[in-house]
Protein backbone atom coordinates (compact mmCIF):
# COMPACT_ATOMS: atom_id res chain seq x y z
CA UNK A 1 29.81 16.29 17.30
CA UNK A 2 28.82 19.90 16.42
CA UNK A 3 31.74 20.35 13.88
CA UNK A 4 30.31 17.00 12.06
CA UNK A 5 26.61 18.27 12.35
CA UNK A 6 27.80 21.68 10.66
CA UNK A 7 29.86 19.98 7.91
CA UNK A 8 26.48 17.54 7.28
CA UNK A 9 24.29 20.46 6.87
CA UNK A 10 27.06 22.22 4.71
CA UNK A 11 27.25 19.72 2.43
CA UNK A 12 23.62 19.51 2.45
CA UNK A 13 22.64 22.93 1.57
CA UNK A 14 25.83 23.33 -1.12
CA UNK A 15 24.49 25.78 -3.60
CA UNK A 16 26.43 23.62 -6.22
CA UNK A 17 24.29 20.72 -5.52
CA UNK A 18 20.84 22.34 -5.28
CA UNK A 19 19.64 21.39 -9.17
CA UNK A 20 20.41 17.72 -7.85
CA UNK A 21 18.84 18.17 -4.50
CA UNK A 22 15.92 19.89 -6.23
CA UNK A 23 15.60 16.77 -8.73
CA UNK A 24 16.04 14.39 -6.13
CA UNK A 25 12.55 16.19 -4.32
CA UNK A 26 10.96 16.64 -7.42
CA UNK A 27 11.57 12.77 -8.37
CA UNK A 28 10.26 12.53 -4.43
CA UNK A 29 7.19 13.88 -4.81
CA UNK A 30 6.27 12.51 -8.04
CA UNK A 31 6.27 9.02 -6.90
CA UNK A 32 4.63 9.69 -3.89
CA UNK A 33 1.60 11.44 -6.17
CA UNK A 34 1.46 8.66 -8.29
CA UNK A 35 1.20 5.88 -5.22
CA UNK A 36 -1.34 7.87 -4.21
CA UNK A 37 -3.47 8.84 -6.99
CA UNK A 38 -2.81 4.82 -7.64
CA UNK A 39 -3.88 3.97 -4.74
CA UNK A 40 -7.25 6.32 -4.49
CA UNK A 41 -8.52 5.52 -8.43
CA UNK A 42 -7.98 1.68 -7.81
CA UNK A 43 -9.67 1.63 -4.72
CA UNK A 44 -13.45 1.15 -5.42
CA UNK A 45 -12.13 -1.88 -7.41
CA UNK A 46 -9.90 -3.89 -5.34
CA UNK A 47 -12.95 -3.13 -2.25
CA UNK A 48 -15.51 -4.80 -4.87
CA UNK A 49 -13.14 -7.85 -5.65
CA UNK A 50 -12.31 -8.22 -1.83
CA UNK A 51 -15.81 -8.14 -0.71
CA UNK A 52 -17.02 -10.61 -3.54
CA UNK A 53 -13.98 -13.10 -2.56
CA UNK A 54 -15.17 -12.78 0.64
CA UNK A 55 -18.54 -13.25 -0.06
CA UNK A 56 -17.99 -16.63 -1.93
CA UNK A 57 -15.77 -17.95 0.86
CA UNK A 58 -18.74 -17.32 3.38
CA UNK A 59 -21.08 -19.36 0.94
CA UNK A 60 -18.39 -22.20 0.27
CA UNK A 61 -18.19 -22.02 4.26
CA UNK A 62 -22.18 -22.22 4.69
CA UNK A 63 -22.48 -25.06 2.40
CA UNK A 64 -20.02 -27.76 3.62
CA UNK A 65 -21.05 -27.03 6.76
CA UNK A 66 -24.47 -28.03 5.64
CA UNK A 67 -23.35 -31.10 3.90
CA UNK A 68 -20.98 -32.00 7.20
CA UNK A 69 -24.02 -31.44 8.88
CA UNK A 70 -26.08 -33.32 7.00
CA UNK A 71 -23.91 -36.36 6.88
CA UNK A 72 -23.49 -36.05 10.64
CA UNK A 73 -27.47 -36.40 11.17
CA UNK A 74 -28.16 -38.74 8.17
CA UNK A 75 -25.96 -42.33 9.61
C-alpha cells in the first residue's frame, strides 16, 4: 500500500509534468474566480427578481382567496 502511495505522489510531483500541473491549477482557479465574481455581481439582481416573483405570487394568492371567499359567503 505504501509502495503504491509513493509511486502516486511520484508521479504527482514529476518535475516533467509541473508546466501541466501548473496549467491544470491555473485553469482551476480561474474558473473558480469567475463563478464567483459571477455569482457576487449577479446577485443584487436575481434577489430583486426573486423577491418580486414572490411578491406577485403572494398577491395572486390574496386575491383568489378573496374571490373563493367571496363566492363561499355570497350563495
Amino acid at each position: 500500500m505504501e509502495l503504491r502511495a509513493l509511486e502516486l505522489a511520484i508521479r504527482i510531483l514529476d518535475p516533467r509534468k509541473w508546466k501541466l500541473r501548473l496549467a491544470q491549477l491555473g485553469g482551476g482557479i480561474l474558473a473558480t474566480l469567475w463563478i464567483w465574481f459571477r455569482a457576487v455581481d449577479h446577485a443584487d439582481v436575481d434577489r430583486a427578481v426573486r423577491d418580486a416573483k414572490r411578491a406577485e405570487r403572494r398577491e395572486r394568492i390574496r386575491a383568489r382567496s378573496a374571490e373563493l371567499e367571496r363566492q363561499h359567503l355570497a350563495p
